[in-house]
Protein backbone atom coordinates (compact mmCIF):
# COMPACT_ATOMS: atom_id res chain seq x y z
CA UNK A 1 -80.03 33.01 5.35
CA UNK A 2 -78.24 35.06 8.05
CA UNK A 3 -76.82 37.69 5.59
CA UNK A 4 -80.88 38.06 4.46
CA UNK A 5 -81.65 38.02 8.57
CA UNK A 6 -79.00 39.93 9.09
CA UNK A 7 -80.30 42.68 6.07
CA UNK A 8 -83.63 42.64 7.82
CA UNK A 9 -83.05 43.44 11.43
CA UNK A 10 -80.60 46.55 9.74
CA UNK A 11 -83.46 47.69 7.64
CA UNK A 12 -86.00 46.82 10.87
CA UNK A 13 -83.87 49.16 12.86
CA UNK A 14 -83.35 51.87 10.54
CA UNK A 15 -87.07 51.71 10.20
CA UNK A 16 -87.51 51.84 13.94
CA UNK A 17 -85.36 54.94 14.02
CA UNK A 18 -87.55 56.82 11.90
CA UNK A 19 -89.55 59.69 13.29
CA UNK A 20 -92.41 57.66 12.59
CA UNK A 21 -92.13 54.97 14.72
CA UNK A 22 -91.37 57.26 17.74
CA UNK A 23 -95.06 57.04 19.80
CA UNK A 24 -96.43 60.37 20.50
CA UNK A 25 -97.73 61.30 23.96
CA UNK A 26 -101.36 62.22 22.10
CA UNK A 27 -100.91 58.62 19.97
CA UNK A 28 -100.65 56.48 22.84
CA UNK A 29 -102.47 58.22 25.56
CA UNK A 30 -99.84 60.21 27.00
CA UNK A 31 -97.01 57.65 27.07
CA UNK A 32 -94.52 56.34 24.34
CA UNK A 33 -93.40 52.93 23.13
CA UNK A 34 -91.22 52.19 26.02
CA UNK A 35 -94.48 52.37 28.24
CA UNK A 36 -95.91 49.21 26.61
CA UNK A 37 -95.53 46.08 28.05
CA UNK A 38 -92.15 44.61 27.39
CA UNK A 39 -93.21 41.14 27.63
CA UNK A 40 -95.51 41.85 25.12
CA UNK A 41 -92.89 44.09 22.75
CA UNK A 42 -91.26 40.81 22.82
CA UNK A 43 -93.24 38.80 21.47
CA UNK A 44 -94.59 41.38 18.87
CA UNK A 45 -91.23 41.38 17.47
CA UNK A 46 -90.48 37.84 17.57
CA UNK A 47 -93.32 37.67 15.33
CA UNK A 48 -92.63 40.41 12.80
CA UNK A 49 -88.95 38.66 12.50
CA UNK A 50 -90.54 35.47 11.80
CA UNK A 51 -92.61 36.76 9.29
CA UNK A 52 -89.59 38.53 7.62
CA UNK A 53 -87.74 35.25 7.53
CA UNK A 54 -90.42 33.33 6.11
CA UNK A 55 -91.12 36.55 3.35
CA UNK A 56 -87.66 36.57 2.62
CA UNK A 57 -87.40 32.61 1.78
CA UNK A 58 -89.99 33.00 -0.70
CA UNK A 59 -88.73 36.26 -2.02
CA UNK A 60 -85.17 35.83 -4.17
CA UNK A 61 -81.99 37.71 -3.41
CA UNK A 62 -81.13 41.09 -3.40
CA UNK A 63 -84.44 42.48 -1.83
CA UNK A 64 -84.74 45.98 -2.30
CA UNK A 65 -85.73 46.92 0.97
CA UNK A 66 -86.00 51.22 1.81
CA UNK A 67 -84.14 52.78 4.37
CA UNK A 68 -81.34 54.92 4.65
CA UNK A 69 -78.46 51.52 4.21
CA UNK A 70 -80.30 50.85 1.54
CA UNK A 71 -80.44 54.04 -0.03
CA UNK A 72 -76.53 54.64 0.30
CA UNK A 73 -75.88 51.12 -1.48
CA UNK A 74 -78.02 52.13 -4.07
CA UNK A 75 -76.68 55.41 -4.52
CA UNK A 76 -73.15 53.53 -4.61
CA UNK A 77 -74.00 51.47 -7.30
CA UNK A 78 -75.11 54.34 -9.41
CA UNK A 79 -72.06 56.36 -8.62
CA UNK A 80 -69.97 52.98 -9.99
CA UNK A 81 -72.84 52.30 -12.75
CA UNK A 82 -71.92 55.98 -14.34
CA UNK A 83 -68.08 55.05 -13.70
CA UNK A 84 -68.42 52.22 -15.97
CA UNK A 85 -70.39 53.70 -18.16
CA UNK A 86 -68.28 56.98 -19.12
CA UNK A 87 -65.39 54.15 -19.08
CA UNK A 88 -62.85 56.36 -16.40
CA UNK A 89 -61.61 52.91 -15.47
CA UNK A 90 -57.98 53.39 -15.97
CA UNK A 91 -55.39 53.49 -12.96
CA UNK A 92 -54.66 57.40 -13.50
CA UNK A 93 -58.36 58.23 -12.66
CA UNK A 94 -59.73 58.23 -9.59
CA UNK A 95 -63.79 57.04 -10.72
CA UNK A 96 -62.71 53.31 -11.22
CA UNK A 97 -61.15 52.78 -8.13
CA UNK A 98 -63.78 54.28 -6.19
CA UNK A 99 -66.82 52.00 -8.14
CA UNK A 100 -64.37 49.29 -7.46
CA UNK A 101 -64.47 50.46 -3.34
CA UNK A 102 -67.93 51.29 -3.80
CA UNK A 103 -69.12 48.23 -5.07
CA UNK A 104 -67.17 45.98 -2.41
CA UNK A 105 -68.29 47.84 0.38
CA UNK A 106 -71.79 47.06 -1.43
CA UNK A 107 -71.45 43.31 -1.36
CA UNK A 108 -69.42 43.39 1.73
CA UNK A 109 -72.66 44.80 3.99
CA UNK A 110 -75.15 43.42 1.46
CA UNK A 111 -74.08 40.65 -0.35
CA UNK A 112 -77.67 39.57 -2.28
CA UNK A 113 -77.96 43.38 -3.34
CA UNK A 114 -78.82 42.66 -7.07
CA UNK A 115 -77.50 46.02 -8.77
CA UNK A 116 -74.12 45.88 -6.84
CA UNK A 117 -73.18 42.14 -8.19
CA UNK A 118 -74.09 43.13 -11.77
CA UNK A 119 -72.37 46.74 -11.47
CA UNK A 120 -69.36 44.84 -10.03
CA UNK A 121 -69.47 41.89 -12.91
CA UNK A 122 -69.69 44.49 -15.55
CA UNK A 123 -66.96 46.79 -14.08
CA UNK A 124 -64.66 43.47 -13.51
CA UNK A 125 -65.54 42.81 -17.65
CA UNK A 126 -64.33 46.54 -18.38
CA UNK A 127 -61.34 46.16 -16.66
CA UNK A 128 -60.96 42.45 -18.54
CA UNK A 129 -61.34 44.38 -21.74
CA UNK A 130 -59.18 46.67 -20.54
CA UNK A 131 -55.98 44.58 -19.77
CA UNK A 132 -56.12 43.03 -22.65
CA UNK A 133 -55.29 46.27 -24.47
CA UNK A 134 -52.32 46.72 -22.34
CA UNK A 135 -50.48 43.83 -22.59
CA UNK A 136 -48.16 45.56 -25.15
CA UNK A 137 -47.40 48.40 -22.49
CA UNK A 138 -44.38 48.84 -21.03
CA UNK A 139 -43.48 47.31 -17.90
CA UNK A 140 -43.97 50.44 -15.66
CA UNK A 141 -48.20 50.91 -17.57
CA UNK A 142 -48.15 47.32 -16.48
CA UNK A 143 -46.69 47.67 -13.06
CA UNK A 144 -49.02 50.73 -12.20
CA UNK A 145 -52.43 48.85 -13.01
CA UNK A 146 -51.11 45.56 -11.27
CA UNK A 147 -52.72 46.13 -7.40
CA UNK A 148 -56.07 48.02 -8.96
CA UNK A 149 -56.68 45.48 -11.76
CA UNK A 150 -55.51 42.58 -8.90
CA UNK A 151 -57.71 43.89 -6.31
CA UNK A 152 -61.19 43.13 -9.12
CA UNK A 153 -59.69 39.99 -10.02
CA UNK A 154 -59.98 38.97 -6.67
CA UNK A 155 -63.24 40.49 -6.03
CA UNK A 156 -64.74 38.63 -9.09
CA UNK A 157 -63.63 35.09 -7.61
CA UNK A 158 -64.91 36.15 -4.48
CA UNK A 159 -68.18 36.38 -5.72
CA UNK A 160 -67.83 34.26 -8.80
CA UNK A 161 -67.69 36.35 -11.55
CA UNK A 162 -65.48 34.61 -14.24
CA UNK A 163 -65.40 37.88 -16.87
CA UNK A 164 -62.02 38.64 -15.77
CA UNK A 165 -60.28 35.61 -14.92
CA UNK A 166 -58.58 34.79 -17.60
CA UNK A 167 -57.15 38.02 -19.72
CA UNK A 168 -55.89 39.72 -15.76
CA UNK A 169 -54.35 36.07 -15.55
CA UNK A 170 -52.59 36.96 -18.95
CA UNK A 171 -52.06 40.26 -17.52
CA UNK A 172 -49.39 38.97 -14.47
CA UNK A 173 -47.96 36.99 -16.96
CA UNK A 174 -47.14 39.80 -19.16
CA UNK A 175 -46.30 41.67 -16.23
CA UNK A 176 -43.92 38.57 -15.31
CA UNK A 177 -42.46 38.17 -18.69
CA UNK A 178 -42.03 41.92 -19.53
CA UNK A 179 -40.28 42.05 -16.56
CA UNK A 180 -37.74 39.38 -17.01
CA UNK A 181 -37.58 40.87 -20.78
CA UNK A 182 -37.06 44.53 -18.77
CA UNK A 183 -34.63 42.70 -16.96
CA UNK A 184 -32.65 41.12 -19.90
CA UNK A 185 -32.64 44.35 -21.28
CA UNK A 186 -31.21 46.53 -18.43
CA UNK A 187 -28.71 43.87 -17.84
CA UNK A 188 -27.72 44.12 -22.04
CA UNK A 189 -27.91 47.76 -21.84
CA UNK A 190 -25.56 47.66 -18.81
CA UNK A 191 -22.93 45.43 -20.26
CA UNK A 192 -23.19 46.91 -23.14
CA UNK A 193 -22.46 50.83 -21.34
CA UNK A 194 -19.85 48.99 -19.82
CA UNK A 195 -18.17 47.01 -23.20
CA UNK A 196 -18.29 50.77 -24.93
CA UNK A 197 -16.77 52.78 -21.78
CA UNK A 198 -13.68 50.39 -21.94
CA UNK A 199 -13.86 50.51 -25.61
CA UNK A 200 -14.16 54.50 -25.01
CA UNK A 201 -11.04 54.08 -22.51
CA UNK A 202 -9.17 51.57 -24.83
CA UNK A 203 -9.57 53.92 -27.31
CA UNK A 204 -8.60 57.16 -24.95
CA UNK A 205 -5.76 55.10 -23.87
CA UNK A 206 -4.76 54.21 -27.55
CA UNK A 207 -5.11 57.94 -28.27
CA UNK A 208 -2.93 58.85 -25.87
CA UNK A 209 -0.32 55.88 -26.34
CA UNK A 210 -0.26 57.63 -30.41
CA UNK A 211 0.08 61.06 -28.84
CA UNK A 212 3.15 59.80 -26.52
CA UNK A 213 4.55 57.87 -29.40
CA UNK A 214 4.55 60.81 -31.70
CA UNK A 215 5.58 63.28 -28.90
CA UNK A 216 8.65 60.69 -28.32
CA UNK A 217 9.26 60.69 -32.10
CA UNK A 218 9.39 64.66 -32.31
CA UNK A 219 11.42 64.60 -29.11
CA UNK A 220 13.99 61.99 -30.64
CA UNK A 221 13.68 64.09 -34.35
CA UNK A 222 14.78 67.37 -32.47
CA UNK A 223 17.27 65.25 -30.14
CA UNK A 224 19.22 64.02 -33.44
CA UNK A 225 19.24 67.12 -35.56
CA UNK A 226 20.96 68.93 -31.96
CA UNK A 227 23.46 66.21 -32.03
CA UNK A 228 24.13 66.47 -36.17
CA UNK A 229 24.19 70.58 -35.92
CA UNK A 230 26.60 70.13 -32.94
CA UNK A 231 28.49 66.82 -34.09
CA UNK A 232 28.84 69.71 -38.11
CA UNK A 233 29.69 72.14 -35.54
CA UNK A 234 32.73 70.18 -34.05
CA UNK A 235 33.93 68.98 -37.29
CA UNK A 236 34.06 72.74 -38.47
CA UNK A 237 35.98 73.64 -35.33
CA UNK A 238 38.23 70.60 -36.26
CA UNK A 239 38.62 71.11 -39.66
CA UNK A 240 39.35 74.88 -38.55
CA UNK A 241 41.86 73.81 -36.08
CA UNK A 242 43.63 70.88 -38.06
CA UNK A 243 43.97 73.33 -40.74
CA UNK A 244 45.98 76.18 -38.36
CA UNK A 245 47.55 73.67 -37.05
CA UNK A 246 48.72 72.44 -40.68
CA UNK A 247 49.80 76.34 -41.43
CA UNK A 248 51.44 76.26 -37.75
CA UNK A 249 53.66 73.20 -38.31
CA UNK A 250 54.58 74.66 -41.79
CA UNK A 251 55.03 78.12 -40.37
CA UNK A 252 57.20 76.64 -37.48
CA UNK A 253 58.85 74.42 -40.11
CA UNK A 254 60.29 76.88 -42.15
CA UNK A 255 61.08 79.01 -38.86
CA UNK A 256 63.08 75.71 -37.51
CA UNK A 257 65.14 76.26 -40.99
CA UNK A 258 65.64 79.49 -40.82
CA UNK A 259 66.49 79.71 -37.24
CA UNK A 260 68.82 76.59 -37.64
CA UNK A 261 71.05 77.84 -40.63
CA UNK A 262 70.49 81.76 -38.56
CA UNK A 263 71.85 79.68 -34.95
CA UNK A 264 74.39 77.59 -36.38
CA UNK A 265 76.76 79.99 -36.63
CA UNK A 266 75.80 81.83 -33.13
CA UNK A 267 76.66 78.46 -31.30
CA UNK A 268 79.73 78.32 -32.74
CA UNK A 269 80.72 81.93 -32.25
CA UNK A 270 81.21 80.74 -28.20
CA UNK A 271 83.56 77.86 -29.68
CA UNK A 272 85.78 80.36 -31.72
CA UNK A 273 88.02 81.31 -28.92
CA UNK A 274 88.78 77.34 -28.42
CA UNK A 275 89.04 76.68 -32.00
CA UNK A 276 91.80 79.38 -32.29
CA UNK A 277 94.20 77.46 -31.05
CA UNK A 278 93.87 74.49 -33.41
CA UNK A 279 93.84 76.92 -36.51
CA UNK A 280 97.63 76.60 -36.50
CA UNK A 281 97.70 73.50 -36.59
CA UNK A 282 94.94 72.70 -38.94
CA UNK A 283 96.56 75.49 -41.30
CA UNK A 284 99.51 72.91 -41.46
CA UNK A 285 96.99 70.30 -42.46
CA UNK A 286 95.87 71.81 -45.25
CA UNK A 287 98.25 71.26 -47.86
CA UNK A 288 96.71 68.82 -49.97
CA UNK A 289 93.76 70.96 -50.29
CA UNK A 290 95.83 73.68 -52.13
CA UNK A 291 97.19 71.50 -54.62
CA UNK A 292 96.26 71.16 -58.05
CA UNK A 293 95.81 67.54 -60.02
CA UNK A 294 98.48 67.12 -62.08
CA UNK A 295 96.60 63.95 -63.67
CA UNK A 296 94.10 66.50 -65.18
CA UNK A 297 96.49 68.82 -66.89
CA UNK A 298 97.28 72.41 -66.03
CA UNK A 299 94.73 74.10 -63.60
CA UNK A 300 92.67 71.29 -62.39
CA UNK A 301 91.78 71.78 -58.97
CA UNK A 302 92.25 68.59 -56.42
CA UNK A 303 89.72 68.40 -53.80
CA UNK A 304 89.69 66.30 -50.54
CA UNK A 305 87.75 63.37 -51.59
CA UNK A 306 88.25 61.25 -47.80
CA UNK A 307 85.34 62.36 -45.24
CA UNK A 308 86.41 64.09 -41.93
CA UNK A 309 85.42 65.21 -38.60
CA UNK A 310 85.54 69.25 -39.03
CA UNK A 311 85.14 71.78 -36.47
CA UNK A 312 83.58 75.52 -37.36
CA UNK A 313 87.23 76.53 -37.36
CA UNK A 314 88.96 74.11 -39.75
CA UNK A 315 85.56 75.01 -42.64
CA UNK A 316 86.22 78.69 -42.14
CA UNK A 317 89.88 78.41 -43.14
CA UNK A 318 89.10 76.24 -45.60
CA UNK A 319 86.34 78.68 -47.45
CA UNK A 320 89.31 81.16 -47.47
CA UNK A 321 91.78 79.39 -48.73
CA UNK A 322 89.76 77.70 -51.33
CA UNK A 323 87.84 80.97 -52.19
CA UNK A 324 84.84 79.57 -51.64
CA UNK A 325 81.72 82.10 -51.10
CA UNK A 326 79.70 81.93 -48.20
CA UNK A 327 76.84 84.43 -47.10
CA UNK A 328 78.21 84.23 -43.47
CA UNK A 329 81.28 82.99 -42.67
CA UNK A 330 83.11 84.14 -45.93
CA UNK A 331 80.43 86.79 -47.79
CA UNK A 332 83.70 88.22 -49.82
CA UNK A 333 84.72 84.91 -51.75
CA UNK A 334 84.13 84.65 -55.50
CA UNK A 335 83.32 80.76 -55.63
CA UNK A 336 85.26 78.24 -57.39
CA UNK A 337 85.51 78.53 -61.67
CA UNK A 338 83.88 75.85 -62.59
CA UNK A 339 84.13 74.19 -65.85
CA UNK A 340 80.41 72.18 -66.21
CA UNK A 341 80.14 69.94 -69.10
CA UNK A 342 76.37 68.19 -69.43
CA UNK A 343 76.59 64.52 -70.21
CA UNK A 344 74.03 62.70 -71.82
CA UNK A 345 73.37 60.45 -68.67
CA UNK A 346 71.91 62.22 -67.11
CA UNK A 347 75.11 63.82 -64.95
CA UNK A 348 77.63 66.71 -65.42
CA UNK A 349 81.05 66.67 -65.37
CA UNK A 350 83.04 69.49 -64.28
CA UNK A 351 86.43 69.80 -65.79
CA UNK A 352 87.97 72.28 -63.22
CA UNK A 353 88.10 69.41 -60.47
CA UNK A 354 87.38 66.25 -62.40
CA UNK A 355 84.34 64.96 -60.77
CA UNK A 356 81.09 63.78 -62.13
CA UNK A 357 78.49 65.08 -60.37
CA UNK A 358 74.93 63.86 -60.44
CA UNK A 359 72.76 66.45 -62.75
CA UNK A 360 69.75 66.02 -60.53
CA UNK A 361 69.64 64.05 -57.42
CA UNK A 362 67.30 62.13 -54.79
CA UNK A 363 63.61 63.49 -55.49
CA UNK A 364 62.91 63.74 -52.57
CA UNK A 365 64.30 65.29 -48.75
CA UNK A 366 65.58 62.14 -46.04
CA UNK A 367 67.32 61.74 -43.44
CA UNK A 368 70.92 60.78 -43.06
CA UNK A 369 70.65 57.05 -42.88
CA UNK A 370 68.17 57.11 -45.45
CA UNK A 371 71.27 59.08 -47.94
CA UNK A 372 73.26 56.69 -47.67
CA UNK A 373 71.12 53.85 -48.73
CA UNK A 374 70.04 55.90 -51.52
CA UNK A 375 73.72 55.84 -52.06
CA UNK A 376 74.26 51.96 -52.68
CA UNK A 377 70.72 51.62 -54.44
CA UNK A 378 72.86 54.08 -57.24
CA UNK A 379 75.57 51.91 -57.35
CA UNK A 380 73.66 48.77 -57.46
CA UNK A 381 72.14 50.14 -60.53
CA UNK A 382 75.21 51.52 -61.74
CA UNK A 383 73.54 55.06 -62.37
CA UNK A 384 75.06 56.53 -65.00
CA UNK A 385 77.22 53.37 -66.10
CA UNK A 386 78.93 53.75 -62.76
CA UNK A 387 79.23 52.35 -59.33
CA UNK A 388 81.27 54.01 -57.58
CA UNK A 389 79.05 56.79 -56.60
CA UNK A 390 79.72 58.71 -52.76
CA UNK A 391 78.70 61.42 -50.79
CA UNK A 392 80.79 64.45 -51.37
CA UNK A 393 82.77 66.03 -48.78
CA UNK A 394 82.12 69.47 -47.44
CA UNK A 395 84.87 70.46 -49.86
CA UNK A 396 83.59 68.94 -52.45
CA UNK A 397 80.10 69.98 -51.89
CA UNK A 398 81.40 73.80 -51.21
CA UNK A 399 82.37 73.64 -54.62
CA UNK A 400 79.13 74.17 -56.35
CA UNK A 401 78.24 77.38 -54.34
CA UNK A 402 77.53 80.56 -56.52
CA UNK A 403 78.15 84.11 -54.70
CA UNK A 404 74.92 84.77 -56.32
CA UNK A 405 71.86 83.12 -56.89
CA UNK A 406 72.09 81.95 -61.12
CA UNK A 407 69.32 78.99 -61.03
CA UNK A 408 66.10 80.85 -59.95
CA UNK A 409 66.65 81.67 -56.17
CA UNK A 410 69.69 79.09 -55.46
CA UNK A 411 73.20 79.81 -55.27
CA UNK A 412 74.18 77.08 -57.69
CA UNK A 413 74.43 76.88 -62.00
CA UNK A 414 71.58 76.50 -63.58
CA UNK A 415 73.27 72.88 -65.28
CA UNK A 416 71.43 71.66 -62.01
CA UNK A 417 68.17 70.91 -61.09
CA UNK A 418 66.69 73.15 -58.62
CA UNK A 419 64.66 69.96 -56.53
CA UNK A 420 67.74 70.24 -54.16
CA UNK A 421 68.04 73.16 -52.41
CA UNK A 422 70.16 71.45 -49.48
CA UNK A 423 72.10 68.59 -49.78
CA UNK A 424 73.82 65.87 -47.26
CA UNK A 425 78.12 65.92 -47.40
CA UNK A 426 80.24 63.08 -45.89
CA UNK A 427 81.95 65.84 -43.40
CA UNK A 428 80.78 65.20 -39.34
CA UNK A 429 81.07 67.96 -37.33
CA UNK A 430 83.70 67.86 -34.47
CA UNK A 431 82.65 66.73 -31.25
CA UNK A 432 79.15 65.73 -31.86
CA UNK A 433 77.00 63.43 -34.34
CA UNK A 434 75.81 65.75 -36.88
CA UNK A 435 76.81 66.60 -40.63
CA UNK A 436 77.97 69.24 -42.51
CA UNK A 437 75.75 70.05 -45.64
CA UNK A 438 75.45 72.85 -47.97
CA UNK A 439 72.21 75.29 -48.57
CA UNK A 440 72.02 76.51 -52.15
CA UNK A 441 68.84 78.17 -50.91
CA UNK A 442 70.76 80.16 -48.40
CA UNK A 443 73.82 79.75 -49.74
CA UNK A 444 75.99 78.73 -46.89
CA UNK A 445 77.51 75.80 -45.19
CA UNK A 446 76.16 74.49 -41.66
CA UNK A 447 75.83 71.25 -40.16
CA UNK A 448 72.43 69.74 -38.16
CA UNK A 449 71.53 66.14 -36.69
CA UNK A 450 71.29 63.75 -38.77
CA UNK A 451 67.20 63.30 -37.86
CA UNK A 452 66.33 66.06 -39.92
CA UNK A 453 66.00 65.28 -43.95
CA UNK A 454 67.50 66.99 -46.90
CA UNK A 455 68.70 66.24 -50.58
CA UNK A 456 71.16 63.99 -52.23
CA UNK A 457 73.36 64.15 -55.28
CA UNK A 458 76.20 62.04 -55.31
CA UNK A 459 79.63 62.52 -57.26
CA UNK A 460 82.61 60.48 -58.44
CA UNK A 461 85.90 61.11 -59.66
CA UNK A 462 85.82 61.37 -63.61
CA UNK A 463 89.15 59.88 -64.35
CA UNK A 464 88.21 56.35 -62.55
């Protein structure tokens, strides 16, 4: 009732305002409306208002009253009426939310006006209609029609219209459920970015772990094939040098010989004046080497058979007297004549002195101590049916020396092997611990320590 009272003094008034109700000097005698009795105006439009009241009781809602209010409402339900009807409803449009502003500024001032309530009920239907074709949106369509689409919904319970209650209600929860769903999603999509960039950095990190591995390999590769190249390198160079050294100790070998059977005689040279004096008395010595065997018949030759200490001296006299050749100490002698008979035991017997000499000898060069075992191994074995086998002295050994080389290069008959060049006597030399031996390969006598290794061949005396 005070909304429709309320209507009526607004339309009263706007009616009042009209030029028309404005009294005119000529109308009213020369004075307006104001010039009437105000008591009177009073009462006038007590009564008009109670007639209105009572009018609008009988009358239903939404009297369509004119005036300019009235007009404007109208004129706003038309403007939302053609809205609706060319269906520009949707959130990106700007005609739905204005019949939507339109329409509650209608009902807002003029809450009976007919049109407005059915304009408003058929718009909130539309936009019923509406949501229901969105539901499948995404969240964002949903999102962006949630405050226009809310805003009808709650101008249709304001006013009781139930046409969109329950599909916006589905609406929210759609909005609701796509966004926990939206949520869900983002969250999967995040863990999952995250399980594939550490599956992208496990597998940048494996890549590199294969790239350092095979880099390592290479490295260790080119590391070993240095070390072989230089480790063949070094055994070249060692080969190389073991070798010269091989030719060196030969070389220096065979210049130790040489330079020992070249010096022997040079050291003694200073001992010559000293040994001077004894060759007197040596000379008186030396009988028993100039005699003959008279056990062998005419012509046999008897040799000093006991060993001796002998100085450079006392062997010089004795390669002259005997006649003995020697390349230094007595280059002019013819040797002894030998009479060499080969017996089949391997030995040879020479008729001239009466020894039996050993054909061949020890096959191989030793040292002194070593000679003389080889020695009593022959006799043990009684080499050639025999066991007395010796060591010849110097004498003895001196024998067997050729002024020329007949058995290849050595000064010695070829009834011989040719194995030993130099062979060990019994002789010492005077004043020191080395032996006298004979060199067929130089052909001379000399004596060295007894450290040093040459040849043996024994002999024995053939009438035992």
């Amino acid at each position: 009732m005070k909304n429709r009272m309320k209507a009526l003094l607004l339309n009263i008034d706007d009616h009042f305002q009209a030029p028309a109700w404005q009294c005119h000097p000529r109308r009213s005698g020369g004075a307006g409306l104001g010039a009437i009795n105000r008591p009177l105006l009073a009462v006038l439009l007590l009564t008009i208002m109670t007639a209105a009241v009572s009018a609008l009781e009988s009358r239903p809602p939404g009297l369509d009253l004119t005036g300019p209010r009235i007009a404007a409402q109208d004129a706003a339900v038309a403007q939302a009426e053609r809205a609706i009807e060319q269906k520009r409803l949707t959130t990106a449009g700007q005609d739905g939310p204005a019949a939507l502003a339109l329409l509650e500024g209608v009902l807002t001032s003029n809450p009976g006006h007919p049109g407005a309530q059915a304009a408003l009920a058929r718009l909130i239907g539309a936009l019923a209609a509406h949501a229901e074709g969105l539901l499948a949106h995404t969240l964002p369509d949903l999102e962006g029609a949630r405050g226009y689409w809310g805003k009808g919904r709650d101008l249709a319970v304001a006013w009781r219209i139930s046409a969109a209650g329950a599909p916006l209600d589905r609406l929210q929860q759609a909005i609701e459920a796509r966004g926990q769903e939206t949520v869900r999603q983002a969250e999967k999509a995040a863990a999952k970015k995250a399980l594939d960039e550490k599956q992208q950095a496990l597998s940048a990190a494996e890549q590199a772990q294969t790239r350092l591995g095979r880099a390592l390999e290479e490295k260790e590769i080119a590391r070993q094939a240095e070390k072989a190249a230089a480790q063949k390198a070094l055994d070249e160079k060692q080969q190389a040098l073991t070798a010269a050294e091989e030719k060196l100790a030969a070389a220096q070998k065979a210049l130790d010989e040489k330079q020992r059977a070249l010096t022997a005689t040079e050291v003694e040279k200073a001992r010559l004046a000293t040994e001077n004096a004894r060759l007197q008395a040596a000379q008186s010595q030396q009988g028993e080497t100039a005699q003959t065997a008279p056990q062998g018949g005419a012509g046999r030759v008897t040799l000093r058979s006991q060993p001796r200490s002998l100085g450079d001296a006392e062997v010089k006299l004795m390669l002259k007297q005997r006649g003995y050749s020697d390349r230094d100490w007595h280059k002019e002698g013819k040797g002894l004549a030998n009479d060499f008979v080969k017996n089949p035991n391997d030995t040879v017997t020479d008729r001239a002195t009466g020894l039996m000499w050993q054909q061949g000898g020890s096959p191989k060069s030793m040292n002194y101590a070593d000679a003389q075992a080889y020695v009593r191994q022959l006799n043990e074995k009684g080499f050639g049916g025999h066991n007395d086998w010796r060591l010849p002295t110097l004498e003895e050994a001196a024998s067997l020396l050729e002024p020329k080389p007949l058995n290849g290069d050595l000064y010695i008959d070829p009834v011989f092997d040719q194995t030993q060049r130099w062979m060990w006597t019994a002789d010492k030399e005077a004043g020191s611990a080395a032996v006298w031996l004979v060199s067929f390969s130089l052909g001379d006598v000399l004596w060295l320590d007894t450290a040093y290794d040459f040849f043996v061949r024994v002999c024995r005396a053939s009438g035992q």
